[in-house]
N, C-alpha and C. Protein backbone atom coordinates (compact mmCIF):
# COMPACT_ATOMS: atom_id res chain seq x y z
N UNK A 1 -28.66 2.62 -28.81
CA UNK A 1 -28.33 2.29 -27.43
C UNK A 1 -29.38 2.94 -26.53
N UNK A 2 -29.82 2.13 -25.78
CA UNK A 2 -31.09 2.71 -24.45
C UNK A 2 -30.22 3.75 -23.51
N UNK A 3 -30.84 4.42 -22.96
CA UNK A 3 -30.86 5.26 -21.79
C UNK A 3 -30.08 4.39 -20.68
N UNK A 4 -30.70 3.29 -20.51
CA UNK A 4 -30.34 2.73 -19.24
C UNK A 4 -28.63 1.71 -19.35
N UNK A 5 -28.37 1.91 -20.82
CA UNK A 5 -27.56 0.95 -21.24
C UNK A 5 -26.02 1.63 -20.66
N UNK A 6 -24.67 1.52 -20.27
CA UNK A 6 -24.15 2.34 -20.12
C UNK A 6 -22.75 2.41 -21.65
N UNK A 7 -22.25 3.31 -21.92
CA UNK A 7 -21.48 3.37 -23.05
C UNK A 7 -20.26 2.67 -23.14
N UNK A 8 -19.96 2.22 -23.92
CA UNK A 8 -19.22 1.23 -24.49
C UNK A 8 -17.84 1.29 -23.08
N UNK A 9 -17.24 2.02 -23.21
CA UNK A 9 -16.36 2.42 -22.25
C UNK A 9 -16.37 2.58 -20.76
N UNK A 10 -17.66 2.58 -20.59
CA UNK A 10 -18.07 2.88 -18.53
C UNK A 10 -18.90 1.20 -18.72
N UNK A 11 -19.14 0.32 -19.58
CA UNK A 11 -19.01 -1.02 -19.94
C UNK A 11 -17.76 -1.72 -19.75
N UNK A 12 -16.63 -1.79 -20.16
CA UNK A 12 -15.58 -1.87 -19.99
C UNK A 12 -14.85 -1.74 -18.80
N UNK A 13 -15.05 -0.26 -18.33
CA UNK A 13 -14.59 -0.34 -16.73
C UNK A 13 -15.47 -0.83 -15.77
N UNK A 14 -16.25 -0.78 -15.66
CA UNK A 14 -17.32 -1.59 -14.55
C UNK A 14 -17.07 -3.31 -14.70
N UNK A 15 -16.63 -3.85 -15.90
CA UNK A 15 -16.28 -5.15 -16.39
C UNK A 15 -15.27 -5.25 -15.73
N UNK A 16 -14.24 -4.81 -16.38
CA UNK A 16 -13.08 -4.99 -15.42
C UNK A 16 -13.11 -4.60 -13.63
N UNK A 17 -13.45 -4.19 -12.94
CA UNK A 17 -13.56 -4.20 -11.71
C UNK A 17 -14.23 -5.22 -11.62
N UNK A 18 -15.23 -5.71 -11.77
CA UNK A 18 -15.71 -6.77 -11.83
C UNK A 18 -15.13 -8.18 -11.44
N UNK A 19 -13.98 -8.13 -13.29
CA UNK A 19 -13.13 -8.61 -13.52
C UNK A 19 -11.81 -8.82 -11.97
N UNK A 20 -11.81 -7.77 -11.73
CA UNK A 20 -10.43 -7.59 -10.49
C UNK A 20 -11.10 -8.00 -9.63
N UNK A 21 -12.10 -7.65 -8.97
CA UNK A 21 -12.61 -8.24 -7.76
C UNK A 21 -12.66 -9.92 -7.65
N UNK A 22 -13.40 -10.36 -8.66
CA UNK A 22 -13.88 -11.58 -8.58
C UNK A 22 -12.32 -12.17 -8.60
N UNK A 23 -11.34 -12.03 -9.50
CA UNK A 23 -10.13 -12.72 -9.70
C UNK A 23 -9.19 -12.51 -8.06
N UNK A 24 -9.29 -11.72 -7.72
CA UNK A 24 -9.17 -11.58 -6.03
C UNK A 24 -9.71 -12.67 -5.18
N UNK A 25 -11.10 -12.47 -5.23
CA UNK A 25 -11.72 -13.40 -4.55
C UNK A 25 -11.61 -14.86 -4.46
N UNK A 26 -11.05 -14.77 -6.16
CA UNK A 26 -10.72 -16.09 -6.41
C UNK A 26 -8.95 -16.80 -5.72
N UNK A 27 -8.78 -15.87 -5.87
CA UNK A 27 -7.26 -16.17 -6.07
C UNK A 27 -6.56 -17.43 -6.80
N UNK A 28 -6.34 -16.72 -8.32
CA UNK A 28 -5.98 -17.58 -8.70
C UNK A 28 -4.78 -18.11 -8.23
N UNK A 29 -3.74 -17.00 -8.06
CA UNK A 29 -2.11 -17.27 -7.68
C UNK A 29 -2.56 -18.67 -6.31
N UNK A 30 -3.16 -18.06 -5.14
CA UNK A 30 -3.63 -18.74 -4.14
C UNK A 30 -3.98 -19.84 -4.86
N UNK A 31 -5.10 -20.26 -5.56
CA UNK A 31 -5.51 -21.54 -5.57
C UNK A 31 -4.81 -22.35 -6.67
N UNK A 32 -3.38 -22.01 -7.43
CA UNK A 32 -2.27 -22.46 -7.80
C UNK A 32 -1.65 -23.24 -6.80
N UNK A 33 -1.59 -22.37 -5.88
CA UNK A 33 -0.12 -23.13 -5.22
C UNK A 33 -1.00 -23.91 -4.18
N UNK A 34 -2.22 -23.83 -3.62
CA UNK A 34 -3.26 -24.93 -3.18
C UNK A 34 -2.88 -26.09 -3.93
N UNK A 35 -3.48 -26.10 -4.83
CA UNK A 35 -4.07 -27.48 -6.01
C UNK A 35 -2.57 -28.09 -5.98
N UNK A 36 -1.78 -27.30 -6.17
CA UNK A 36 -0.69 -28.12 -6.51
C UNK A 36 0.40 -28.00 -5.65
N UNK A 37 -0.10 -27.67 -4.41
CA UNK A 37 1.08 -28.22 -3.79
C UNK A 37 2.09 -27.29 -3.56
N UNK A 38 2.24 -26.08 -4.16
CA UNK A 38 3.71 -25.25 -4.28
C UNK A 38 4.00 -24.93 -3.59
N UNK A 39 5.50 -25.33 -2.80
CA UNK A 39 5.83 -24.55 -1.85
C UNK A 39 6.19 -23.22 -2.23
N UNK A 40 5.60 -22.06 -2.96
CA UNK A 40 6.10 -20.69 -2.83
C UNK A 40 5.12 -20.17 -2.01
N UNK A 41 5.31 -18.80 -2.35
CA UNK A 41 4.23 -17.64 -1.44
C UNK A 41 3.71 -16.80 -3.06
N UNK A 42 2.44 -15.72 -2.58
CA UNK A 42 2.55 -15.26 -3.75
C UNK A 42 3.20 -14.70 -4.69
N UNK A 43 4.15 -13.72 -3.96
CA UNK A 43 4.79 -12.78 -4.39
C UNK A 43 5.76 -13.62 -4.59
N UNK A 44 6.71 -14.96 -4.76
CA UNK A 44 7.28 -15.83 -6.19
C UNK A 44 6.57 -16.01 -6.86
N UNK A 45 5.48 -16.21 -7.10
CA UNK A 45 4.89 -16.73 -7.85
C UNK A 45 4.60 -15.62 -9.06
N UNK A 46 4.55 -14.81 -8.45
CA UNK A 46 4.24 -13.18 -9.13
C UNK A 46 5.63 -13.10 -10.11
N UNK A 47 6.48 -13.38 -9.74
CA UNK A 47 8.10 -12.86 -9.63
C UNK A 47 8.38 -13.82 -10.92
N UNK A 48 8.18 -15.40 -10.75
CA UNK A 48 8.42 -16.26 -11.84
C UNK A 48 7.47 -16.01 -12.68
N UNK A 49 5.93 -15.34 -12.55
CA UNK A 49 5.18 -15.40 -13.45
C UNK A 49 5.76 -14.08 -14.60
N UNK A 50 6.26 -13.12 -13.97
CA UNK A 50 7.15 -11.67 -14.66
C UNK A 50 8.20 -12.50 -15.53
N UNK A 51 8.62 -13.05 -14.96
CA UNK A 51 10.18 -13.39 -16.04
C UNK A 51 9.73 -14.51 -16.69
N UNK A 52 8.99 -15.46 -16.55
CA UNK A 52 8.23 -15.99 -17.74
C UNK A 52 7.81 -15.10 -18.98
N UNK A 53 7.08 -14.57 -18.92
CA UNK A 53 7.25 -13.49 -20.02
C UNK A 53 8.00 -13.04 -20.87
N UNK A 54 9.01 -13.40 -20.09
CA UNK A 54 10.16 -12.42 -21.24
C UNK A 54 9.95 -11.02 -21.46
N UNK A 55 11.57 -10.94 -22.15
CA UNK A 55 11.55 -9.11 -22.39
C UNK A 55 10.07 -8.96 -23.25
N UNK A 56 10.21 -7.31 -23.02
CA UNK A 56 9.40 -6.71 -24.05
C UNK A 56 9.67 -6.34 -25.50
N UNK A 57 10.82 -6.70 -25.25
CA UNK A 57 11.11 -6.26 -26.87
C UNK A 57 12.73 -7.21 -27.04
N UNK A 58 12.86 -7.38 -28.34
CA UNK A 58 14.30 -7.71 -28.75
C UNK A 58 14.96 -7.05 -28.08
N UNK A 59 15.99 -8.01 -27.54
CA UNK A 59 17.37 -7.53 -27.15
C UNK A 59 17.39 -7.09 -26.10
N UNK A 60 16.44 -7.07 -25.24
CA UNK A 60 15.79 -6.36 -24.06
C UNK A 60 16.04 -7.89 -23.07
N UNK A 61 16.78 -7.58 -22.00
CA UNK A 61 16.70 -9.00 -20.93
C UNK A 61 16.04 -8.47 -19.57
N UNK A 62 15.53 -9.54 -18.33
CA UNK A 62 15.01 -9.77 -18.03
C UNK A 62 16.08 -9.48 -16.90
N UNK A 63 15.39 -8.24 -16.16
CA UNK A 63 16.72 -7.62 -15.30
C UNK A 63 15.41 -7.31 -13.73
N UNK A 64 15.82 -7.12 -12.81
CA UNK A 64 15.63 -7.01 -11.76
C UNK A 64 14.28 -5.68 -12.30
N UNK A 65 15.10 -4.72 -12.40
CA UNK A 65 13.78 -3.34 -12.64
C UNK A 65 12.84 -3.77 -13.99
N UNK A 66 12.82 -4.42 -14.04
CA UNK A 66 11.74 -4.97 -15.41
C UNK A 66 10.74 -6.28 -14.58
N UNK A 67 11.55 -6.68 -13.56
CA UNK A 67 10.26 -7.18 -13.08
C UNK A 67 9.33 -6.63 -12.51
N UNK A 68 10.39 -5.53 -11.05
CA UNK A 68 9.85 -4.51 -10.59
C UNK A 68 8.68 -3.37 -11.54
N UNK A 69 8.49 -3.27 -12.17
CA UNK A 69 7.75 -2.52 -13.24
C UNK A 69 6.74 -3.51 -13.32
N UNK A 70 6.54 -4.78 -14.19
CA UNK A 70 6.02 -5.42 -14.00
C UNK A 70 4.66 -5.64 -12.76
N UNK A 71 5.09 -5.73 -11.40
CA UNK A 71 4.43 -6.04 -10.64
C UNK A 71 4.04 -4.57 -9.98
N UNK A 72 4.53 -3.70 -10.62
CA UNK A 72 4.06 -2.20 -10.15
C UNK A 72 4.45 -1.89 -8.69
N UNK A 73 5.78 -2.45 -8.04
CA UNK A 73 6.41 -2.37 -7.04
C UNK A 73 7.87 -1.67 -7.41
N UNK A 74 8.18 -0.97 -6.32
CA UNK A 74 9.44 0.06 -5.95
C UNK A 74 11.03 -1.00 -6.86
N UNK A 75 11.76 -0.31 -7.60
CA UNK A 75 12.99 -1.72 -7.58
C UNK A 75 13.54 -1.91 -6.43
N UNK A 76 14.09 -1.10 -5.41
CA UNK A 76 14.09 -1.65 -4.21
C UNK A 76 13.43 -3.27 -3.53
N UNK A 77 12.13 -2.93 -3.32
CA UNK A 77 11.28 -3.74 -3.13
C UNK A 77 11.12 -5.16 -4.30
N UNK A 78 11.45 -4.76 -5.55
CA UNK A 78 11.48 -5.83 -6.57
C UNK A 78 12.95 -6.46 -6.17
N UNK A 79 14.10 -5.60 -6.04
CA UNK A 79 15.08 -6.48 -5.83
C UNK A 79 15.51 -7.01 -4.51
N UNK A 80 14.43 -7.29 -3.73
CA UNK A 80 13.93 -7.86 -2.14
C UNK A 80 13.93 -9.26 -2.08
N UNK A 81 12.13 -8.99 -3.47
CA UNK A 81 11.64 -10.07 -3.73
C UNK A 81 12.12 -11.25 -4.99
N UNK A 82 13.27 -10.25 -5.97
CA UNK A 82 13.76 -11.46 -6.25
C UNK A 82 14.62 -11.98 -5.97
N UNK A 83 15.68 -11.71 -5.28
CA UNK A 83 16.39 -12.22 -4.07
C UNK A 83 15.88 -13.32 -3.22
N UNK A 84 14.72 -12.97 -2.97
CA UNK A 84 14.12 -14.20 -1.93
C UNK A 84 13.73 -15.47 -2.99
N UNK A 85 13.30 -14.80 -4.32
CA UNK A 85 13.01 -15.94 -5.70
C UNK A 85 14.41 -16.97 -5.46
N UNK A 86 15.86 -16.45 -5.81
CA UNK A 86 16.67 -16.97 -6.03
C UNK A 86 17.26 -17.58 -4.73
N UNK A 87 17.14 -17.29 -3.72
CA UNK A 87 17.63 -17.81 -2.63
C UNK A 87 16.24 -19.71 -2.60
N UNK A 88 15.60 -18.84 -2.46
CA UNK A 88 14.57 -20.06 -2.86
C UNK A 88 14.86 -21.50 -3.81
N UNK A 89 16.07 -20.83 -4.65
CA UNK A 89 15.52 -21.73 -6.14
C UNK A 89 15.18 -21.85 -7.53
N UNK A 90 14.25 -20.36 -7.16
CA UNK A 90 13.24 -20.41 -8.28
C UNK A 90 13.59 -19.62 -9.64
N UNK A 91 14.39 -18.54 -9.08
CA UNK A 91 15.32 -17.46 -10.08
C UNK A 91 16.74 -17.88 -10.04
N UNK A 92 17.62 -17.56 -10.80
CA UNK A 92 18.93 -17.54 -10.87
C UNK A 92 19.17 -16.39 -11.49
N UNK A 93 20.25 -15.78 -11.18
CA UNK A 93 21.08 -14.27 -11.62
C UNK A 93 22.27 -14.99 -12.68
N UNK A 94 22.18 -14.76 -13.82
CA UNK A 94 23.19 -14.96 -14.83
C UNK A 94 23.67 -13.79 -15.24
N UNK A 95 24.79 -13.84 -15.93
CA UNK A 95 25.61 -12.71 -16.51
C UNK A 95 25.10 -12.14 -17.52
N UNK A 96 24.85 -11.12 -18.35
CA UNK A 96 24.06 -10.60 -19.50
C UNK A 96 25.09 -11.12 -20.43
N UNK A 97 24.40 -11.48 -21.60
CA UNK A 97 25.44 -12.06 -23.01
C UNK A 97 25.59 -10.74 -23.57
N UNK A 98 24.97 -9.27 -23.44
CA UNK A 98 25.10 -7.97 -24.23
C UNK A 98 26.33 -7.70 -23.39
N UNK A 99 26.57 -7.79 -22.30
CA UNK A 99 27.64 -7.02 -21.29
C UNK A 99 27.52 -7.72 -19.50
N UNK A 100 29.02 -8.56 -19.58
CA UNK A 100 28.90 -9.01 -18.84
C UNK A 100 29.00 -8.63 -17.32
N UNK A 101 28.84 -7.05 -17.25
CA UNK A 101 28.71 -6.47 -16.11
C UNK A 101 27.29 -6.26 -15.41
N UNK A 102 26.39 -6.64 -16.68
CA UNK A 102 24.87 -6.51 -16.22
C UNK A 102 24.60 -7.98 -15.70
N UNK A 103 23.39 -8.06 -14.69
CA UNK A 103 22.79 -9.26 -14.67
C UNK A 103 21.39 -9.55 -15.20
N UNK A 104 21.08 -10.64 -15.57
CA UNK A 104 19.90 -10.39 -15.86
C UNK A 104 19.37 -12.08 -15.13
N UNK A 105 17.87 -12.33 -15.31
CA UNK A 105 17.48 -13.52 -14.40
C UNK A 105 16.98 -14.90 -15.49
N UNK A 106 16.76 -15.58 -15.23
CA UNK A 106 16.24 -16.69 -15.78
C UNK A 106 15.02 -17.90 -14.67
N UNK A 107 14.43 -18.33 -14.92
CA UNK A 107 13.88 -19.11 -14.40
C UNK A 107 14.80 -20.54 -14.58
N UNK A 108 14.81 -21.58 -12.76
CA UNK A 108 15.27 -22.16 -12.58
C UNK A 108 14.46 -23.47 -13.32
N UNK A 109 14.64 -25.13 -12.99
CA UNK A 109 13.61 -26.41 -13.35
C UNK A 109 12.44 -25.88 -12.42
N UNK A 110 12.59 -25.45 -11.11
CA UNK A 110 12.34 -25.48 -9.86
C UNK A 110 10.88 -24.20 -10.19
N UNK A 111 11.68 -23.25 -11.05
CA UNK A 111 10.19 -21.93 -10.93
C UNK A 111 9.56 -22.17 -12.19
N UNK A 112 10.32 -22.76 -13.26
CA UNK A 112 9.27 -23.54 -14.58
C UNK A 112 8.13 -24.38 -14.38
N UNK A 113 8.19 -25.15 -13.22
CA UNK A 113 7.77 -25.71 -12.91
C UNK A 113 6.20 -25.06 -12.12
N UNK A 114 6.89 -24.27 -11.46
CA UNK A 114 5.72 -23.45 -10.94
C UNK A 114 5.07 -23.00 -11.61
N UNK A 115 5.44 -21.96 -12.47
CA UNK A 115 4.94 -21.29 -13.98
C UNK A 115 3.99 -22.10 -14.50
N UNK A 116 3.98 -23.12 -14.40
CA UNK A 116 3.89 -24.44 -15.54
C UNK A 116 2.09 -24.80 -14.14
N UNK A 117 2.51 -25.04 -13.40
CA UNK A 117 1.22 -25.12 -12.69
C UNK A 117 0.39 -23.97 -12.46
N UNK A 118 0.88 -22.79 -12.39
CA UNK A 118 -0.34 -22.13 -11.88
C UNK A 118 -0.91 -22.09 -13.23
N UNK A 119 -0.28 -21.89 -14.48
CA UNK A 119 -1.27 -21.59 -16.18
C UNK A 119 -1.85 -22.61 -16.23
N UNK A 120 -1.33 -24.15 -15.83
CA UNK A 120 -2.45 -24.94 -15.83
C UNK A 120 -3.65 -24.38 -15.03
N UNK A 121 -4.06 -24.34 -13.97
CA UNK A 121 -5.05 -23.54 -12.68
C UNK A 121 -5.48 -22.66 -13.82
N UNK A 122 -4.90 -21.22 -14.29
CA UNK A 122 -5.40 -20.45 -14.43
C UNK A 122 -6.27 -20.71 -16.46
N UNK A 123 -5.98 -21.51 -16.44
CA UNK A 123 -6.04 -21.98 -18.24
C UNK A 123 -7.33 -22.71 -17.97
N UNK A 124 -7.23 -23.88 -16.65
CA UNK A 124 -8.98 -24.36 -16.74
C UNK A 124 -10.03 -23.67 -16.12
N UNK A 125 -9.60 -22.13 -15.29
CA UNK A 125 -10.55 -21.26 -15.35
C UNK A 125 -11.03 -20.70 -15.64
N UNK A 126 -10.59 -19.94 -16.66
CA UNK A 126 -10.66 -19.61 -18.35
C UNK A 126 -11.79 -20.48 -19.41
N UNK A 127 -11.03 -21.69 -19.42
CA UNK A 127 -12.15 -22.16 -20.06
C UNK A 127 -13.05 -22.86 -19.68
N UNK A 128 -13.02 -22.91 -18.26
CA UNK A 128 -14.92 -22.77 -17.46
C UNK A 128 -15.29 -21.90 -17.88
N UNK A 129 -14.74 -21.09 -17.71
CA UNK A 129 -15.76 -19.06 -17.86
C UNK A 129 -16.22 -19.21 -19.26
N UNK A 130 -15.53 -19.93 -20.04
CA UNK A 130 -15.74 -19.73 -21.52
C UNK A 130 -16.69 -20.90 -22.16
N UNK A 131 -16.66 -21.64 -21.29
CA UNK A 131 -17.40 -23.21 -21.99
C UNK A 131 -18.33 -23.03 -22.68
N UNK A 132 -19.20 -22.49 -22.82
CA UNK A 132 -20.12 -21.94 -23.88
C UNK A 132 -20.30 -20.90 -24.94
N UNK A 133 -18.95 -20.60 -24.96
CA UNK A 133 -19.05 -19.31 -26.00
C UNK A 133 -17.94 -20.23 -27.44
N UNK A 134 -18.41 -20.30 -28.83
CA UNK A 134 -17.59 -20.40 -29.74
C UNK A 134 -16.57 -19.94 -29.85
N UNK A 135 -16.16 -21.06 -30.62
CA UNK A 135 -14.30 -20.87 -31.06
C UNK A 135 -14.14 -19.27 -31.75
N UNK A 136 -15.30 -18.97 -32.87
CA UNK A 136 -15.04 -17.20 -32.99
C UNK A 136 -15.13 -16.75 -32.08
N UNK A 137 -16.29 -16.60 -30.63
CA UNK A 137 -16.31 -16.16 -29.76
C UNK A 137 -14.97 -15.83 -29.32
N UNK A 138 -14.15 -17.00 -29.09
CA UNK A 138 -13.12 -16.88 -28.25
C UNK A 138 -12.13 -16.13 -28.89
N UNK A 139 -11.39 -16.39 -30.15
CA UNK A 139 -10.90 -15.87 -30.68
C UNK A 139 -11.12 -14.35 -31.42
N UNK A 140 -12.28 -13.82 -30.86
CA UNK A 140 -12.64 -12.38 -31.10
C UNK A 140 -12.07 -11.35 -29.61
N UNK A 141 -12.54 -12.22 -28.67
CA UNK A 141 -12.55 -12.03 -27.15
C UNK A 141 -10.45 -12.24 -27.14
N UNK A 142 -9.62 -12.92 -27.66
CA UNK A 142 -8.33 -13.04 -27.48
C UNK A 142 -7.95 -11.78 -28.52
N UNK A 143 -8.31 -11.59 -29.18
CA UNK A 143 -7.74 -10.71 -30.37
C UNK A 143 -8.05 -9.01 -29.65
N UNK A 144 -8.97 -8.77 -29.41
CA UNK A 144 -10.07 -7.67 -28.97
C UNK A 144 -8.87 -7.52 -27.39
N UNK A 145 -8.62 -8.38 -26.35
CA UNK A 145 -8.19 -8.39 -25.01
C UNK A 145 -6.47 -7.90 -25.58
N UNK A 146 -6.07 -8.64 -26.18
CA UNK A 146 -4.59 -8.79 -26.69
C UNK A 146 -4.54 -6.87 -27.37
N UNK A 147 -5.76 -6.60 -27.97
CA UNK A 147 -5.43 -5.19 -28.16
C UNK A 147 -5.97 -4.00 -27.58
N UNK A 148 -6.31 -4.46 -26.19
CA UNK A 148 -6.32 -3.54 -25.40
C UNK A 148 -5.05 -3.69 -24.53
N UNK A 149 -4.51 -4.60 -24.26
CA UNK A 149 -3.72 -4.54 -23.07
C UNK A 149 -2.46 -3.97 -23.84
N UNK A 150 -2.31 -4.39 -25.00
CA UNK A 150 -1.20 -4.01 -25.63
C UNK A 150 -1.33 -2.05 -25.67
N UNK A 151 -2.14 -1.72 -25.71
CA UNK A 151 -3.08 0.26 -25.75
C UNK A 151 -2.29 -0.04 -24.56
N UNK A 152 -3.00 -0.26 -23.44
CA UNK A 152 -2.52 0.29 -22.01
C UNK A 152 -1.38 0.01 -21.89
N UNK A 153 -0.70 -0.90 -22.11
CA UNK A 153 0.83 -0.90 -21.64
C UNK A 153 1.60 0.18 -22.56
N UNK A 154 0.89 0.54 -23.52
CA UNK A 154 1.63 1.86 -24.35
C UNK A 154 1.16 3.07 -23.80
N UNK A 155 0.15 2.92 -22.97
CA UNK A 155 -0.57 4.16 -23.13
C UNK A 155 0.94 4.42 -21.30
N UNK A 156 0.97 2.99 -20.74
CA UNK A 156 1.77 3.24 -19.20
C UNK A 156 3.47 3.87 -19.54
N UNK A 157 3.60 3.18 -21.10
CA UNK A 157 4.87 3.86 -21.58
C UNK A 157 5.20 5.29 -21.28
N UNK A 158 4.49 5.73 -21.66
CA UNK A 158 4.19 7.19 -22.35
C UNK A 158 4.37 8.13 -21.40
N UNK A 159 3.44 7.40 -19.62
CA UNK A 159 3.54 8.28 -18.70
C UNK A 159 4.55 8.34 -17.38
C-alpha cells in the first residue's frame, strides 16, 4: 500500500460519507414519492419503510419502539409519527398474537404500496451505480455490505 493510499478503514469511512451525502442530495425517499406520485411525506415513508422489514429476530413483532430505534428517533417522537402513519392509512395497530394486551403494527394495501414504489426508485439506482460492474462484482459487494451492516447493528446492540 502507497503512502498516499489511505487504510482500508479511513477508505471505508470517507466512502460512506460520501455515500450519505450524495444519497441526501439525492433523495431517494424524496424522489420516490416525486416519480410516483405518493401522497406521503418522508417521515411515512421512513415509518412504512421500518415495518417492512420486519422483526429482528423470531418471535419479535413490530411494535411502536422498534420502529422508533429503527429511525434513531425518541419513542415518544416514533409514537407521533406512527400515529400520523395510521391515521393516514398507511399503518394499522393490531393486537399481538403472543399477548393480546400488546400492540404491534402491520402495513396497510395503502403503505405496501408505497414500500413497493420507493424500492422500485431505489432498486434502479442501484443498478445505474452498478451497470458496469459483474454479477461477482455485485454479489461480492452484497455479501461484503450485508456483513458489515449486520457488525454495526451488533456492534449498536451492545451499546
Amino acid at each position: 500500500m502507497s503512502t498516499d493510499e489511505p487504510a482500508p478503514v479511513e477508505a471505508v469511512e470517507r466512502g460512506m460519507v460520501r455515500l450519505r451525502r450524495s444519497m441526501s442530495r439525492q433523495g431517494l425517499g424524496r424522489a420516490a414519492i416525486r416519480e410516483h406520485n405518493l401522497p406521503v411525506d418522508l417521515r411515512i415513508l421512513h415509518v412504512t419503510d421500518a415495518i417492512d422489514e420486519g422483526p429482528d429476530q423470531p418471535g419479535q413483532e413490530m411494535s411502536v419502539g422498534l420502529v422508533a430505534s429503527r429511525l434513531g428517533i425518541d419513542p415518544s417522537r416514533g409514537s407521533r409519527i406512527v400515529a400520523e402513519a395510521v391515521k393516514e392509512g398507511y399503518v394499522r395497530r393490531v393486537a399481538s398474537q403472543e399477548d393480546g394486551r400488546r400492540i404491534q403494527l402491520e402495513l396497510t394495501e395503502a403503505g405496501r404500496k408505497v414500500v413497493e414504489s420507493a424500492r422500485r426508485t431505489r432498486l434502479r439506482r442501484f443498478e445505474q451505480a452498478m451497470s458496469d460492474w459483474t454479477e461477482h462484482e455485485r454479489r461480492e459487494f452484497a455479501r461484503l455490505l450485508g456483513r458489515f451492516v449486520e457488525h454495526r447493528d451488533e456492534d449498536d446492540e451492545r451499546r
